[in-house]
Protein backbone atom coordinates (compact mmCIF):
# COMPACT_ATOMS: atom_id res chain seq x y z
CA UNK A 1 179.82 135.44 137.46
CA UNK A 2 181.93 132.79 139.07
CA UNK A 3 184.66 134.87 139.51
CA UNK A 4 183.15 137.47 141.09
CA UNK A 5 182.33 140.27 138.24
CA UNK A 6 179.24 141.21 137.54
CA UNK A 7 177.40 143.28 134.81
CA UNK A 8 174.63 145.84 134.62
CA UNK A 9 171.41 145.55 132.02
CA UNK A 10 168.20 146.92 132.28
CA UNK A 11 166.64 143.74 130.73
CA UNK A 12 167.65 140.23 131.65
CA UNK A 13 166.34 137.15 129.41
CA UNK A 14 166.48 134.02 130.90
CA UNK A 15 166.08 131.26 127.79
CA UNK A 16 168.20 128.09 129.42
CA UNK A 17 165.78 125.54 128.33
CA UNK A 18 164.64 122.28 130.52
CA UNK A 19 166.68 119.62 130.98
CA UNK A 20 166.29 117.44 127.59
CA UNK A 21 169.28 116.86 125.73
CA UNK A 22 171.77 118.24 128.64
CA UNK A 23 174.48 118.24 126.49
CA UNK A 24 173.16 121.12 124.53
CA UNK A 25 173.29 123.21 127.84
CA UNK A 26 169.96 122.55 128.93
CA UNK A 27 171.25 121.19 132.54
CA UNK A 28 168.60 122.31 134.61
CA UNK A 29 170.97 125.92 135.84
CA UNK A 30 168.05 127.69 134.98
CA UNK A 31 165.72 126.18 137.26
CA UNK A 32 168.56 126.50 139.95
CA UNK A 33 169.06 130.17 139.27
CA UNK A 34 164.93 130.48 139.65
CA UNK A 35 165.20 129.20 142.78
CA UNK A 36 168.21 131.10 143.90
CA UNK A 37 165.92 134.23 143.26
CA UNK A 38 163.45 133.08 145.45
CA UNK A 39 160.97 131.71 142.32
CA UNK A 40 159.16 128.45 142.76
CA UNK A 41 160.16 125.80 140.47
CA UNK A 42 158.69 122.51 140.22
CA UNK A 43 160.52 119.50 139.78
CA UNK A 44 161.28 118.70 136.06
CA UNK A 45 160.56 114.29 134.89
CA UNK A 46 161.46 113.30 131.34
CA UNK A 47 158.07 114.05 129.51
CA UNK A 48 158.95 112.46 125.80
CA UNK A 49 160.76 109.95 125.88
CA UNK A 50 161.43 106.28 125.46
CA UNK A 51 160.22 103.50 128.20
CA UNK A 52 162.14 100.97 129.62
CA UNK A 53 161.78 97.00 130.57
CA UNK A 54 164.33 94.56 132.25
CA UNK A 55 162.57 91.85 129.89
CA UNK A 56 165.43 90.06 128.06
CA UNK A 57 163.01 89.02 124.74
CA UNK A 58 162.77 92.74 124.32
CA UNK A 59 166.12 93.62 124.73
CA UNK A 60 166.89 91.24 122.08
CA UNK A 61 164.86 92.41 119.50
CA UNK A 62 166.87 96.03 119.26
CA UNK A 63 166.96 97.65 116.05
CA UNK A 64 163.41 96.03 115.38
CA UNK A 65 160.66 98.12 114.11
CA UNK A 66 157.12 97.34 113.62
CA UNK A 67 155.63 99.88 110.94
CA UNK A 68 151.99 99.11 112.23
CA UNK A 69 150.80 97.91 115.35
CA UNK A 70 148.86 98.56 118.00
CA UNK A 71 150.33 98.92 121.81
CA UNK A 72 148.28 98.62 124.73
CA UNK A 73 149.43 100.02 128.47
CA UNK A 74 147.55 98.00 130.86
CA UNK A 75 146.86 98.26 134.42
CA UNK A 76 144.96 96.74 137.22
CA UNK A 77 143.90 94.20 134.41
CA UNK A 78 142.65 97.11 132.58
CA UNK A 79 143.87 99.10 129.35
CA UNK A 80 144.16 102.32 130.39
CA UNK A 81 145.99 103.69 126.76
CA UNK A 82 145.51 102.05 123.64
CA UNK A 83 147.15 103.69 120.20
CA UNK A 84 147.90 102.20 116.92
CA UNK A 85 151.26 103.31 115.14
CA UNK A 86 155.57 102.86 114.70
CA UNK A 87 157.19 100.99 117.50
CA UNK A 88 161.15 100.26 117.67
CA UNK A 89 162.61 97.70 119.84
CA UNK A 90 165.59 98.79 121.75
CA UNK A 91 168.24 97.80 123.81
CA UNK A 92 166.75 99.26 127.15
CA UNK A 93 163.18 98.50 125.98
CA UNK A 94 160.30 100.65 123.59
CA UNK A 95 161.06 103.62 121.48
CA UNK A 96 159.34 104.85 117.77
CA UNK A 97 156.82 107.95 117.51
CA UNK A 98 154.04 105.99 119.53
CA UNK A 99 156.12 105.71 122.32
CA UNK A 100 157.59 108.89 122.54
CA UNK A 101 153.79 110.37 122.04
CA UNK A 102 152.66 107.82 124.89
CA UNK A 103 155.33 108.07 127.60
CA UNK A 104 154.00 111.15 129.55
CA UNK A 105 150.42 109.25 130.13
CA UNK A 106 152.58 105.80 130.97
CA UNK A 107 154.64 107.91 133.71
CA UNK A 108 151.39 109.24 135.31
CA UNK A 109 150.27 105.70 135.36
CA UNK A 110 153.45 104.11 136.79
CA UNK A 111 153.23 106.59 139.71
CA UNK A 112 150.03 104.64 140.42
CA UNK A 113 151.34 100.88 140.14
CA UNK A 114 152.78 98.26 137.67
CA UNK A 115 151.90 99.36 133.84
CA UNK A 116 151.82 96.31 131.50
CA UNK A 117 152.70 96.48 127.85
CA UNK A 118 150.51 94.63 124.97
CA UNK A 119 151.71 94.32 120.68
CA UNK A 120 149.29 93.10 118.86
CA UNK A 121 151.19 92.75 115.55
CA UNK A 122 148.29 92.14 113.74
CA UNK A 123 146.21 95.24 114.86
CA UNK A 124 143.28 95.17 111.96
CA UNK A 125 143.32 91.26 111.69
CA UNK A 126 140.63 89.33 114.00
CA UNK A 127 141.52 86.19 115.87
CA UNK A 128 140.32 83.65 113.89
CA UNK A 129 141.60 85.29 110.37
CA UNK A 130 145.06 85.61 111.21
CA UNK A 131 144.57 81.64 112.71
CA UNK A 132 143.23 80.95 109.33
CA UNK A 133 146.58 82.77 107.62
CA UNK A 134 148.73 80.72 109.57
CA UNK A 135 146.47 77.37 108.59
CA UNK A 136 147.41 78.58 105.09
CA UNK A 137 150.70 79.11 105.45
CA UNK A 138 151.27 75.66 106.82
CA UNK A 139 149.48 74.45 104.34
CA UNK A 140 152.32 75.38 101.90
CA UNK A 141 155.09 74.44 103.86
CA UNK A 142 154.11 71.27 105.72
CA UNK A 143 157.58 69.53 105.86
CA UNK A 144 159.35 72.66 107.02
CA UNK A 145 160.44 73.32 110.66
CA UNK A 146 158.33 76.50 112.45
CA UNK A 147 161.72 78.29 112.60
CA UNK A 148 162.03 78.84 108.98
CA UNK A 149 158.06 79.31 108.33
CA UNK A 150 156.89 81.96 110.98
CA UNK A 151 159.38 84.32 109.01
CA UNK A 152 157.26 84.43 106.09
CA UNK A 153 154.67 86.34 108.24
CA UNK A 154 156.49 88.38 110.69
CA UNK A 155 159.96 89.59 110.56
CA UNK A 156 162.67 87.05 111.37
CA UNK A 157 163.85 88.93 114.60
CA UNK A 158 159.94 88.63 116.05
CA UNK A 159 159.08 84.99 114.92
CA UNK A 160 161.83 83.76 117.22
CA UNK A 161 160.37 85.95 120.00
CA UNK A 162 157.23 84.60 119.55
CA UNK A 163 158.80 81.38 119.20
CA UNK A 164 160.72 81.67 122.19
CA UNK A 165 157.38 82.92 123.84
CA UNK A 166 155.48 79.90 122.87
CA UNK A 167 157.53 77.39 124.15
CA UNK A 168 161.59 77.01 122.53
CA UNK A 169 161.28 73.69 120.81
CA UNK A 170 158.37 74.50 118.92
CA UNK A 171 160.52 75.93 116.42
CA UNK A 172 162.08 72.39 115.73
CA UNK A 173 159.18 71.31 114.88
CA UNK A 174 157.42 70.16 111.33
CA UNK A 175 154.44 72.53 110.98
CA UNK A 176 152.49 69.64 110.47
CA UNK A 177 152.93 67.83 113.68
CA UNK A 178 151.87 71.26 115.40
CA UNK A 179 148.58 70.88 117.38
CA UNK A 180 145.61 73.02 116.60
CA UNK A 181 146.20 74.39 120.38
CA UNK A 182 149.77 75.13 120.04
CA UNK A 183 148.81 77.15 116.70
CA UNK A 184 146.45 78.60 118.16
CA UNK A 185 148.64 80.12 121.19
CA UNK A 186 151.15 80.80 118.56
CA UNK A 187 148.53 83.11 117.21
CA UNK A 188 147.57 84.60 120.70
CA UNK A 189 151.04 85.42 121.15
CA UNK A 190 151.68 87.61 118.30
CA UNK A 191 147.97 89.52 119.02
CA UNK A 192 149.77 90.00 122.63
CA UNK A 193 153.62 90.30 123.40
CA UNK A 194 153.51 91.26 126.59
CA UNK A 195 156.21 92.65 128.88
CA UNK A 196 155.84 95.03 131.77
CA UNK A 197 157.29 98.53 131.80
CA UNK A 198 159.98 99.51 134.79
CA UNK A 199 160.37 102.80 134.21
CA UNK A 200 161.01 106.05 131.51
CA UNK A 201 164.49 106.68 130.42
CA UNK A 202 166.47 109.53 131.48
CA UNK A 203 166.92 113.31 130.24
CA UNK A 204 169.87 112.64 128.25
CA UNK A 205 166.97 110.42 126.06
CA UNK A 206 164.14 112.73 126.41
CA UNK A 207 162.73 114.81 124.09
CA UNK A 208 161.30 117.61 126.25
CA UNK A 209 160.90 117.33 130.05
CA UNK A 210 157.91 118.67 132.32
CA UNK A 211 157.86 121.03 135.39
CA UNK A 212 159.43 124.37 135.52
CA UNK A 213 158.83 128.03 137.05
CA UNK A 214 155.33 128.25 138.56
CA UNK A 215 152.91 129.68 136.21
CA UNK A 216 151.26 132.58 138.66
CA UNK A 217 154.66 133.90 138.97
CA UNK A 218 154.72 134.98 135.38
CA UNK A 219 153.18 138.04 133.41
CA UNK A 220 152.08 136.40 130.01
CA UNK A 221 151.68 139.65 128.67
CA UNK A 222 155.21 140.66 128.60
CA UNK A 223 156.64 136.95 129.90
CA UNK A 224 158.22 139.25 132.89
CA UNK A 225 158.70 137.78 136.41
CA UNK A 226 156.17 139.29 138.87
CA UNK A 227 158.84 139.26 141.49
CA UNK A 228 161.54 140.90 138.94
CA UNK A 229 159.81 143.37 136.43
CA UNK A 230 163.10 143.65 134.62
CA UNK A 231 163.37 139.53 134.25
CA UNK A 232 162.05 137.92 131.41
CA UNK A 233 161.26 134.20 131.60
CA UNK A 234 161.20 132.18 128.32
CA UNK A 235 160.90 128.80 126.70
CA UNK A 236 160.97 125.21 128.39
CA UNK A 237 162.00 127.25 131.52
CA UNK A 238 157.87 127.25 132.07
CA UNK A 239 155.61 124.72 133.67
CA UNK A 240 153.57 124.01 130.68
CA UNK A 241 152.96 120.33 129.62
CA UNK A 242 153.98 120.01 126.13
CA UNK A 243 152.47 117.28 124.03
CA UNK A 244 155.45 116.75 121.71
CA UNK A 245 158.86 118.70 120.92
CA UNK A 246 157.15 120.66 118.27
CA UNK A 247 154.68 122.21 120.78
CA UNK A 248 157.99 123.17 123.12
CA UNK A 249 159.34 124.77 119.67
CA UNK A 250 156.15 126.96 119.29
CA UNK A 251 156.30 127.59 122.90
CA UNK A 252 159.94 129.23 122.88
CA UNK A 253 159.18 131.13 119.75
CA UNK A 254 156.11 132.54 120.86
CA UNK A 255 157.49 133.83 124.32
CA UNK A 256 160.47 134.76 123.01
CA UNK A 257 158.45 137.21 120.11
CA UNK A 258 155.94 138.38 123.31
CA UNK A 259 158.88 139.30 125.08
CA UNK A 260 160.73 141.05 122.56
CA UNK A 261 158.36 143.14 121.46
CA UNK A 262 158.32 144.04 125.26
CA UNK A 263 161.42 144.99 125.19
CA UNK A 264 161.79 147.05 122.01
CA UNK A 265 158.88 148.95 123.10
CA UNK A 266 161.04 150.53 126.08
């Protein structure tokens, strides 16, 4: 202890989680304590959690969710991750399930170079169908301004994104003075808001993080240290990827029952 008194047990469990969510304690003192004992700990990056972009169209749409859409991570002029799912626009940049389930693949990728984000908002809808949706739509409304129109497709918040993507004073304008060209890079746009991603956001925003003790110093069949047989290491303390915070659950519960049973069996 700080103060200088110390205690005597014949067991020690050490369960002090990662670093996700450090205001529920898991600060990273368990890694630190690892260390202090001579353990090799690698260096623990926000696994699940939401990506950032210092594009000011994004930032503007926060609070905005897309229920179904697809997002593609591109790099190199190649899509390296493709998925189809929730997405929520946010202050800082992306969050939603998709994200969250797509930011440990993005952070491998950004270690590598620039990664460039794609939203299609019209994931099952080909080119020329959702061109002839809009043809319809204009149809309808042929003495109305763009501004008031696009809204009857897309959600108010993203037709003056895709607006403002297009070009600003297109949304002054009588759908029927719109050129088959500028319709048809209004439809481009919404099959490809693009923005590029800086960066993942911190561990006070992630879900789990990675790294951790080193695996070959621990004895998965009692979760004991092999460098303190009394030491029993537990939880997001290990260097095991996790795919999503259920899997970090199942991980604590599981080592936690492998090393009790150790322990009652003494």
């Amino acid at each position: 202890m700080k103060d200088g008194t110390s205690y005597k047990a014949k067991c020690v469990v050490l369960a002090a989680g990662g670093m996700a969510a450090p205001e529920t304690g898991s600060n990273g003192d368990g890694f630190h304590m690892l260390e202090k004992l001579g353990h090799t700990v690698f260096k623990p990056n926000p696994s699940i959690v939401p990506l950032k972009t210092d594009v000011q169209w994004v930032h503007r749409l926060s609070g905005t969710s897309c229920s179904f859409m697809e997002l593609k991570f591109i790099q190199e002029g190649k899509v390296r991750l493709k998925k189809k799912g929730k997405l929520l626009f946010t202050h800082f940049g992306i969050s939603g399930p998709l994200v969250l389930n797509s930011s440990y693949e993005v952070s491998e990728l950004l270690h590598a170079g620039p990664v460039h984000a794609s939203v299609n908002l019209f994931p099952d809808t080909n080119e020329g169908d959702l061109d002839r949706r809009i043809v319809k739509l204009f149809d309808r409304n042929k003495n109305k301004k763009l501004r008031n129109v696009l809204p009857e497709l897309i959600q108010k918040s993203l037709a003056h994104a895709v607006i403002h993507l297009v070009g600003s004073k297109l949304g002054e304008i009588s759908v029927h003075s719109i050129t088959r060209d500028e319709r048809k890079k209004l439809v481009r746009t919404m099959q490809s808001l693009g923005f590029e991603i800086t960066g993942t956001m911190g561990f006070d925003r992630a879900v789990i993080v990675d790294g951790g003790i080193d695996l070959t110093e621990v004895d998965f069949t009692n979760m004991t240290s092999r460098l303190y047989k009394n030491l029993y290491l537990l939880g997001d303390i290990l260097n095991i990827n996790r795919p999503s915070g259920g899997f970090s659950l199942q991980l604590c519960w599981t080592t936690a029952y492998v090393a009790a049973r150790d322990i009652l069996s003494k």
